[in-house]
C-alpha atoms as a PDB file:
ATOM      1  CA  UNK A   1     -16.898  15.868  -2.226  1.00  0.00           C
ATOM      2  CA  UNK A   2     -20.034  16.101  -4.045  1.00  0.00           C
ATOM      3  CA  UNK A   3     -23.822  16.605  -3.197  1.00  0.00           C
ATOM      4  CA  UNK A   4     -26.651  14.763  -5.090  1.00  0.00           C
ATOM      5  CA  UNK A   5     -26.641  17.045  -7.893  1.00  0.00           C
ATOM      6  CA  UNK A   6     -23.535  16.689  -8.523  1.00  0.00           C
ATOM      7  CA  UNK A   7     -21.788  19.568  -7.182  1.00  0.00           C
ATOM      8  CA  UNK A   8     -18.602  19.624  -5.421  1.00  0.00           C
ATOM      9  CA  UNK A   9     -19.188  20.373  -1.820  1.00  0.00           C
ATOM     10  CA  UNK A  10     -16.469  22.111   0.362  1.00  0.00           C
ATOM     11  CA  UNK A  11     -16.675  21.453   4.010  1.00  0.00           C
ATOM     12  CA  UNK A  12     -16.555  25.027   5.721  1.00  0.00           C
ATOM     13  CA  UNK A  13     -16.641  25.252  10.064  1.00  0.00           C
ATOM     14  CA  UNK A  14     -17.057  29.323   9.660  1.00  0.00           C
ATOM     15  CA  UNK A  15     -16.743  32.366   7.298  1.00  0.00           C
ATOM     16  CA  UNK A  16     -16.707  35.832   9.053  1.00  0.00           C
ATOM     17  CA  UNK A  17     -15.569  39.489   9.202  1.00  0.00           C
ATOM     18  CA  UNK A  18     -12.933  40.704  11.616  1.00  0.00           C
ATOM     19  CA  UNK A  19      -9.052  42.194  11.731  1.00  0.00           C
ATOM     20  CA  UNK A  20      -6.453  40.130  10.676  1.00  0.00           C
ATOM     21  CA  UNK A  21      -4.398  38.920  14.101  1.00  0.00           C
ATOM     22  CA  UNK A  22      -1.139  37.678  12.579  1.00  0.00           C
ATOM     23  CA  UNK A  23       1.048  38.134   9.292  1.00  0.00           C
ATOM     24  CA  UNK A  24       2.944  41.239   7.833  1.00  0.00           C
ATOM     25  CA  UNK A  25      -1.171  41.861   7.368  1.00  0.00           C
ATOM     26  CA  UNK A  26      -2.437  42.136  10.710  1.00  0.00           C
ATOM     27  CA  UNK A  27      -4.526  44.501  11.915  1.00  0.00           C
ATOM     28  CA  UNK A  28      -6.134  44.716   8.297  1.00  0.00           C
ATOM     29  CA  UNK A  29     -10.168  44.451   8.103  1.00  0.00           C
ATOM     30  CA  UNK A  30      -9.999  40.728   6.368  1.00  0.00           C
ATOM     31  CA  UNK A  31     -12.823  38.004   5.910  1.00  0.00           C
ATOM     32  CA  UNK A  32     -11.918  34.532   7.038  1.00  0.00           C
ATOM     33  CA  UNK A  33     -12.750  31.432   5.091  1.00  0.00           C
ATOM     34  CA  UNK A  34     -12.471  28.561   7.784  1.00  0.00           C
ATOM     35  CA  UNK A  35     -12.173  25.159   6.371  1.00  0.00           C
ATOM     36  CA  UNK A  36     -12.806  21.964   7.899  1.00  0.00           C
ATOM     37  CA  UNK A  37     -10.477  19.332   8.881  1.00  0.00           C
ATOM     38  CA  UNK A  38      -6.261  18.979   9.241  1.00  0.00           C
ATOM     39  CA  UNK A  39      -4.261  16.739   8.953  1.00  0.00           C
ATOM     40  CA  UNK A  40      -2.337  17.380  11.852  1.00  0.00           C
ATOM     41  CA  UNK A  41      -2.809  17.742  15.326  1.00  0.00           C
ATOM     42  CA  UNK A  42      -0.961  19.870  17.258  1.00  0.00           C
ATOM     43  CA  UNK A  43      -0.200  20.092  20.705  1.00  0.00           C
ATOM     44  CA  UNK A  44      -0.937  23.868  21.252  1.00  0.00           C
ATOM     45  CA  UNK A  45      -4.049  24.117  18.054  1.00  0.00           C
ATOM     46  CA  UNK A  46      -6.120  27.023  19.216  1.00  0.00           C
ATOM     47  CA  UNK A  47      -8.682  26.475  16.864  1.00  0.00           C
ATOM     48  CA  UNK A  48      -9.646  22.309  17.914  1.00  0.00           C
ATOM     49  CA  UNK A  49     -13.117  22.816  16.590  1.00  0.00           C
ATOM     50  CA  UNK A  50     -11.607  23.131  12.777  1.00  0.00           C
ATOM     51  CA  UNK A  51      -9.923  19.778  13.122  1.00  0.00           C
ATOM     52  CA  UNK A  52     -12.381  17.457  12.241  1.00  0.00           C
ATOM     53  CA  UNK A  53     -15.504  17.739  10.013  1.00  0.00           C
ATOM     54  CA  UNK A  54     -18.231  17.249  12.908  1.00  0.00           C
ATOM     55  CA  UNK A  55     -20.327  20.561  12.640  1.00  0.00           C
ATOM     56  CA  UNK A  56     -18.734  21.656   9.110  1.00  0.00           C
ATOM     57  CA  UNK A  57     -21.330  23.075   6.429  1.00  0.00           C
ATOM     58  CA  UNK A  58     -21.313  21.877   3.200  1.00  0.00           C
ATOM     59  CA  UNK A  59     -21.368  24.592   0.996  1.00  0.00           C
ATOM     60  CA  UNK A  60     -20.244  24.819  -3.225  1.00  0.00           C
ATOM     61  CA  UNK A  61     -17.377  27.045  -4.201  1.00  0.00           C
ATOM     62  CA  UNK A  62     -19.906  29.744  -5.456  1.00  0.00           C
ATOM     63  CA  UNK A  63     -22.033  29.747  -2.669  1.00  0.00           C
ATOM     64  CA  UNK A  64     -18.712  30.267  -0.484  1.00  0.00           C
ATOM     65  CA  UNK A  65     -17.304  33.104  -2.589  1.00  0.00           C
ATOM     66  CA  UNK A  66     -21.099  34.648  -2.209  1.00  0.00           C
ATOM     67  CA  UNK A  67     -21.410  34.562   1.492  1.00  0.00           C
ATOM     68  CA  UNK A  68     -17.835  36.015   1.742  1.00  0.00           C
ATOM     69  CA  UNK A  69     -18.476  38.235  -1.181  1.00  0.00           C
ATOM     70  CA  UNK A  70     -21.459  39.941   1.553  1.00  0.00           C
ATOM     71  CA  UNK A  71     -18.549  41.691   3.823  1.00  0.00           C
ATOM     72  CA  UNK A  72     -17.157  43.948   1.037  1.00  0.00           C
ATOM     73  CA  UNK A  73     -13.390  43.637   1.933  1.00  0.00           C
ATOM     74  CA  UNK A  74     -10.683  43.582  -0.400  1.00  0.00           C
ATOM     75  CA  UNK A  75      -8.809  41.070   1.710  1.00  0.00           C
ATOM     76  CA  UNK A  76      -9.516  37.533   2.078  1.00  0.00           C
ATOM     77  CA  UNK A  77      -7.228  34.581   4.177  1.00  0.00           C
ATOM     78  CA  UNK A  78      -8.489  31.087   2.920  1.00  0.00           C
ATOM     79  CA  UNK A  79      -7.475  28.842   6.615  1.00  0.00           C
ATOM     80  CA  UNK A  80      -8.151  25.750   8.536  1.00  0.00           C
ATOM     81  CA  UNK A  81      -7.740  23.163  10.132  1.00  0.00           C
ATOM     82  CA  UNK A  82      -5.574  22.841   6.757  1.00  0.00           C
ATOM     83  CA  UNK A  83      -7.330  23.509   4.043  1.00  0.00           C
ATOM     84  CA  UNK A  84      -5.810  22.351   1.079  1.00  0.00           C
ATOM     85  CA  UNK A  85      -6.607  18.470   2.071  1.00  0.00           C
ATOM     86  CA  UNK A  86      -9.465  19.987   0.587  1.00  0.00           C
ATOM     87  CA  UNK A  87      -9.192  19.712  -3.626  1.00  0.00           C
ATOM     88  CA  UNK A  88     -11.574  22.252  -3.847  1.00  0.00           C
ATOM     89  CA  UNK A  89      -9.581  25.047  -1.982  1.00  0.00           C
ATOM     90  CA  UNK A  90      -6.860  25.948  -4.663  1.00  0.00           C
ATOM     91  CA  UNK A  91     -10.002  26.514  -7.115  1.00  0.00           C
ATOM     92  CA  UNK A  92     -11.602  28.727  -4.679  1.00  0.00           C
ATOM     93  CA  UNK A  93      -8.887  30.879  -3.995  1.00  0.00           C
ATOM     94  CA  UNK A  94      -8.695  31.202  -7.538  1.00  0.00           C
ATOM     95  CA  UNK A  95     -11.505  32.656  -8.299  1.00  0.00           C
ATOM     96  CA  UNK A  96     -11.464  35.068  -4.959  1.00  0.00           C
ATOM     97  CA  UNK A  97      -8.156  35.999  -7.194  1.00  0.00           C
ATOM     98  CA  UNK A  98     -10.139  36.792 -10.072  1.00  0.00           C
ATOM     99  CA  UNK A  99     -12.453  38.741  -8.788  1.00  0.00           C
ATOM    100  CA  UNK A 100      -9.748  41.573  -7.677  1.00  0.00           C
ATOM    101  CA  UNK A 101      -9.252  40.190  -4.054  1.00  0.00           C
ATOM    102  CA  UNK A 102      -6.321  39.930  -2.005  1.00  0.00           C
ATOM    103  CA  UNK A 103      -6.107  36.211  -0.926  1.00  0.00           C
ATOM    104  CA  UNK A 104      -3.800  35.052   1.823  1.00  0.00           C
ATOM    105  CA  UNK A 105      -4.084  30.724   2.524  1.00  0.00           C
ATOM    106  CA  UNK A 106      -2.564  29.501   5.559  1.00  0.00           C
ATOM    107  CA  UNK A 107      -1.418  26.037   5.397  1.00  0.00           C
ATOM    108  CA  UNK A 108       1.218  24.001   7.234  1.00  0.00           C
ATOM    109  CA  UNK A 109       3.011  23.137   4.678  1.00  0.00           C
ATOM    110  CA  UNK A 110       2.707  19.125   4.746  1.00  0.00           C
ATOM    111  CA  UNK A 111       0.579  19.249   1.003  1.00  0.00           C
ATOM    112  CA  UNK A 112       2.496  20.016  -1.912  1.00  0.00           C
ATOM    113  CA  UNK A 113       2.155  23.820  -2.715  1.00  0.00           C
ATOM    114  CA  UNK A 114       2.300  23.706  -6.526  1.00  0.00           C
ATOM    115  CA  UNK A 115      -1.392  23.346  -6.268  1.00  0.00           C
ATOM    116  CA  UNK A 116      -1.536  27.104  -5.922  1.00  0.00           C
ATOM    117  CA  UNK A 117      -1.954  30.015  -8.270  1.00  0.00           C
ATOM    118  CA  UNK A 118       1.225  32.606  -8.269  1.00  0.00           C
ATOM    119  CA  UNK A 119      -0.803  35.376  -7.337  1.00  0.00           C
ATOM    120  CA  UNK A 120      -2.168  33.944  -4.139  1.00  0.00           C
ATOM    121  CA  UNK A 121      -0.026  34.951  -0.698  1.00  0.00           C
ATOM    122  CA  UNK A 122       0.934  31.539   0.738  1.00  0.00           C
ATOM    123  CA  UNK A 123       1.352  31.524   5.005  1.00  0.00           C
ATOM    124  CA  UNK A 124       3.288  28.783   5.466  1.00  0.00           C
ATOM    125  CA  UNK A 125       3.258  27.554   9.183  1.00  0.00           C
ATOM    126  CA  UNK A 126       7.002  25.233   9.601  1.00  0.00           C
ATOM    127  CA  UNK A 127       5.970  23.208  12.617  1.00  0.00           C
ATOM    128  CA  UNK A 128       8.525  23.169  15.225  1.00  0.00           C
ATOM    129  CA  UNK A 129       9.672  19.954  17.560  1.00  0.00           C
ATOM    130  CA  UNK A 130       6.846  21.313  20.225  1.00  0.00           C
ATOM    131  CA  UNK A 131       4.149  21.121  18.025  1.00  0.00           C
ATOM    132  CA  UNK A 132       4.074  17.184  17.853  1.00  0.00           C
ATOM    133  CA  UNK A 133       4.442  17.422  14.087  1.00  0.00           C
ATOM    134  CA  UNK A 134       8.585  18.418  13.477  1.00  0.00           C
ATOM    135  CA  UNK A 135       9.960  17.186  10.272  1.00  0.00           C
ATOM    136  CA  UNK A 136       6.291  17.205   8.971  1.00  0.00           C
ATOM    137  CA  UNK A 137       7.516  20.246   6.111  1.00  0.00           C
ATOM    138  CA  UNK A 138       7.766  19.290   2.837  1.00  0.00           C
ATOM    139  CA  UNK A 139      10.827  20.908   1.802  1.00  0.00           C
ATOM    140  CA  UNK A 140      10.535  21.117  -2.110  1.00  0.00           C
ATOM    141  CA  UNK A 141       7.670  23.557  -1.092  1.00  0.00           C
ATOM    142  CA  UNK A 142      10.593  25.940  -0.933  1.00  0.00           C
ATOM    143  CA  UNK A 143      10.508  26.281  -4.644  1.00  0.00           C
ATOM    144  CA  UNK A 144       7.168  27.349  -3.980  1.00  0.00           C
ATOM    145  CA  UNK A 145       7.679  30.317  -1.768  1.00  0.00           C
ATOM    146  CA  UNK A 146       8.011  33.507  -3.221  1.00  0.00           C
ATOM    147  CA  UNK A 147       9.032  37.547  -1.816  1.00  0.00           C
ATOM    148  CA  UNK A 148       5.583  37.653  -1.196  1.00  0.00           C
ATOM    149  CA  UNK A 149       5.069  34.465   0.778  1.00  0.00           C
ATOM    150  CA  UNK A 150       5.435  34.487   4.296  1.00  0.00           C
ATOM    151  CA  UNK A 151       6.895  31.510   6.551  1.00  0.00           C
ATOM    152  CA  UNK A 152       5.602  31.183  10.025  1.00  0.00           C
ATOM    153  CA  UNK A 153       7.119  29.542  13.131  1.00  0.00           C
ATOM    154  CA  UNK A 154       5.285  28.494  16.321  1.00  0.00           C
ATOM    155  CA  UNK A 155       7.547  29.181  19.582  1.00  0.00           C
ATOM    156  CA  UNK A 156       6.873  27.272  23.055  1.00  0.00           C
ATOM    157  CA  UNK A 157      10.358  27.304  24.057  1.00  0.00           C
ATOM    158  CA  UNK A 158      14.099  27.227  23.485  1.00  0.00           C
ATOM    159  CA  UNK A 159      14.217  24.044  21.466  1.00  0.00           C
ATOM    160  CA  UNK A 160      11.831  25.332  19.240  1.00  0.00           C
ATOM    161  CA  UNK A 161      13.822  28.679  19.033  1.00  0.00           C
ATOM    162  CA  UNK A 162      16.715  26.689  17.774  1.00  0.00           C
ATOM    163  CA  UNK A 163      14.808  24.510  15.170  1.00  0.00           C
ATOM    164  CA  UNK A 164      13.351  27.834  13.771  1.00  0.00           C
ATOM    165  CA  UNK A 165      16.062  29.906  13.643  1.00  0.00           C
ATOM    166  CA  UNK A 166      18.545  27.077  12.130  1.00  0.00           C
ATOM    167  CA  UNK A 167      15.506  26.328   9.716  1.00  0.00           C
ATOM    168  CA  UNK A 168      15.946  30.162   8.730  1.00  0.00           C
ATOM    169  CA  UNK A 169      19.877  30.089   8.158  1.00  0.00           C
ATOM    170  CA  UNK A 170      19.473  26.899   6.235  1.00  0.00           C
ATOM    171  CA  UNK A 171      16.717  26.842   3.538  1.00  0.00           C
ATOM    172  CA  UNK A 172      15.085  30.532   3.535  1.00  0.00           C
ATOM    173  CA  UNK A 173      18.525  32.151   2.695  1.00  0.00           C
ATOM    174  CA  UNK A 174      16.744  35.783   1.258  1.00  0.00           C
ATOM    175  CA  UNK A 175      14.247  33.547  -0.234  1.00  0.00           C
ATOM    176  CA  UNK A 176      11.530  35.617   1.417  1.00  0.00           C
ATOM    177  CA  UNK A 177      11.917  38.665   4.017  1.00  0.00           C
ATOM    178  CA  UNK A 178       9.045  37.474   5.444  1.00  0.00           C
ATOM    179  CA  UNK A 179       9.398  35.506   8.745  1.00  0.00           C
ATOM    180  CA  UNK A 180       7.617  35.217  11.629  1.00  0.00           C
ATOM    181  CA  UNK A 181       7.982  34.004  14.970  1.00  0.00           C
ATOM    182  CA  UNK A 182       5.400  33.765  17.546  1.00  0.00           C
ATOM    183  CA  UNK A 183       5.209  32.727  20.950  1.00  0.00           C
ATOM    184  CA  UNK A 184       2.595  30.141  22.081  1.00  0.00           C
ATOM    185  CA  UNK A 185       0.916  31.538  25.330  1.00  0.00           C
ATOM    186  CA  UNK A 186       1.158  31.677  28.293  1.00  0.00           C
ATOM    187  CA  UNK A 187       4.245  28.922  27.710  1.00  0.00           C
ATOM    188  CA  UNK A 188       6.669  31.699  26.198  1.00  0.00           C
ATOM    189  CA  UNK A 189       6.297  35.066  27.188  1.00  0.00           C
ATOM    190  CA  UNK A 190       6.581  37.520  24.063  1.00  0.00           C
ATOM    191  CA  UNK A 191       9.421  39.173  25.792  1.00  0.00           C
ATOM    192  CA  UNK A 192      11.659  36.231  25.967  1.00  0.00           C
ATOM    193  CA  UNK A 193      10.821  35.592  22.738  1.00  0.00           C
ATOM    194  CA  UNK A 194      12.000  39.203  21.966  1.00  0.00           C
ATOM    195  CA  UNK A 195      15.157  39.019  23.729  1.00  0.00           C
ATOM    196  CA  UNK A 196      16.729  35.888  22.046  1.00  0.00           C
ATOM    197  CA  UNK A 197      15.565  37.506  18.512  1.00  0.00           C
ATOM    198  CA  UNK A 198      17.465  40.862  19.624  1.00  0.00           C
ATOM    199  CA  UNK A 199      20.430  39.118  21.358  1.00  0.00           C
ATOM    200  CA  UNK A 200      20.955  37.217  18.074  1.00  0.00           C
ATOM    201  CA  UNK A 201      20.369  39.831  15.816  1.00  0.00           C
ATOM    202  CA  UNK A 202      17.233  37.175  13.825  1.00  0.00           C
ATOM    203  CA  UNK A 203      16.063  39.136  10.612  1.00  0.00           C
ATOM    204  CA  UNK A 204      12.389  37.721  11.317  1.00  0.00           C
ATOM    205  CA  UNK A 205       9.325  39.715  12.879  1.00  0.00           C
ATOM    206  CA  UNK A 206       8.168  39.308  16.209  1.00  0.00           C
ATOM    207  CA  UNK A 207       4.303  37.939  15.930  1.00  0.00           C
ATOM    208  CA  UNK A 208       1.779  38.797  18.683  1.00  0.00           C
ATOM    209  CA  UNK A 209      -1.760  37.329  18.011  1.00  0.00           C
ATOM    210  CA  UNK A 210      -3.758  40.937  17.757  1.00  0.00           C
ATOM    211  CA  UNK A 211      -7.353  39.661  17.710  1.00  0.00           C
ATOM    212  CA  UNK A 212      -6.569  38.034  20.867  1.00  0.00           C
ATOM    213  CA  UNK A 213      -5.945  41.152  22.433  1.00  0.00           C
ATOM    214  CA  UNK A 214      -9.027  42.310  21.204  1.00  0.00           C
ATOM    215  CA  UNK A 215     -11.568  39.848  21.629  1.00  0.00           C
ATOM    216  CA  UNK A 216      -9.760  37.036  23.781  1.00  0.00           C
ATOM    217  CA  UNK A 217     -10.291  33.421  22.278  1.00  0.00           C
ATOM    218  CA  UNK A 218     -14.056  34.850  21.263  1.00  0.00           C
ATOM    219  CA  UNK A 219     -14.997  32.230  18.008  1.00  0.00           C
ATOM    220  CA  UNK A 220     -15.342  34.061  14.571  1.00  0.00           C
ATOM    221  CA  UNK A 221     -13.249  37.011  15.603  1.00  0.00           C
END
């Protein structure tokens, strides 16, 4: 979008400093970019208030990369809501790029990931049958994913077990070590969770949400 200067506008719901919960990352200081809006909406979103563009500042892709540019970290996850429905959002994590950063972008997936510079770690989240949204994966974004990429999978139960792990013998086949599965709570315990991985011997990584243990669901942690 653009202001009345011309401008192009991003719509942002929050930028802030904290650890990073979830990823072969977590526990790393990391700033979080928090764009507005999805295009999805699933069942078990923990972060609602992202989903729609209601209390979103409108802010340019310089004046985003300034505010974030304030925390001094050397990491950076661009997220949503999904943010590449926003055209801006491959341009800003370009330039985050540029300026030495590591940038992570979460995104489910649904928006074709060609979009996306090389250099920038994509966290893909494959949304399983529980979610609402199953089948919603575009699968030529496989082409897309790289060693460095990391696919994530959203567990509520068995039947989402199943899609996830038959997702993982079918298309990922080496293409990235990178897997992770993590329970939605409290309607899968983490040790369940653990057990089937074990009992079927799942090369993936077990993903707890770490700044929940920390701060609880406390917003812009």
């Amino acid at each position: 979008m653009e202001s009345g200067t011309g401008i192009k506008q991003m719509l942002i719901s929050e930028i802030f400093f904290s650890i990073q919960g979830e990823s072969t990352y977590a526990g790393l200081p990391c700033v979080f970019v928090r764009l507005s809006g999805c295009n999805l909406a699933c069942n078990w979103c923990d972060t609602p208030y992202a989903r729609t563009n209601g209390n979103a500042k409108e802010m340019s892709v310089d004046a985003v990369i300034q505010e974030a540019g304030k925390y001094r970290c050397p990491l950076v996850e661009i997220t949503g809501g999904e943010p590449l429905i926003q055209p801006e959002a491959p341009a800003l994590a370009k330039r985050l790029l540029d300026d030495g950063l590591r940038v992570l972008i979460e995104t489910n997936g649904t928006i074709d990931l060609s979009c996306l510079d090389a250099g920038i770690v994509k966290i893909v989240d494959v949304k399983c049958p529980s979610s609402g949204h199953a089948g919603s994966f575009i699968m030529e974004n496989m082409k897309f994913i790289t060693l460095e990429d990391e696919l994530k999978f959203v567990i509520a139960d068995r039947q989402d077990y199943e899609f996830a792990k038959e997702f993982l013998e079918e298309f990922v086949r080496g293409q990235t070590a990178k897997v992770l599965f993590a329970p939605v709570q409290p309607a899968l315990a983490p040790k369940e969770l653990a057990e089937w991985m074990l009992r079927d011997r799942l090369c993936a990584r077990l993903q707890l949400q770490l700044h929940k243990y920390i701060w609880n669901d406390e917003r812009g942690r």
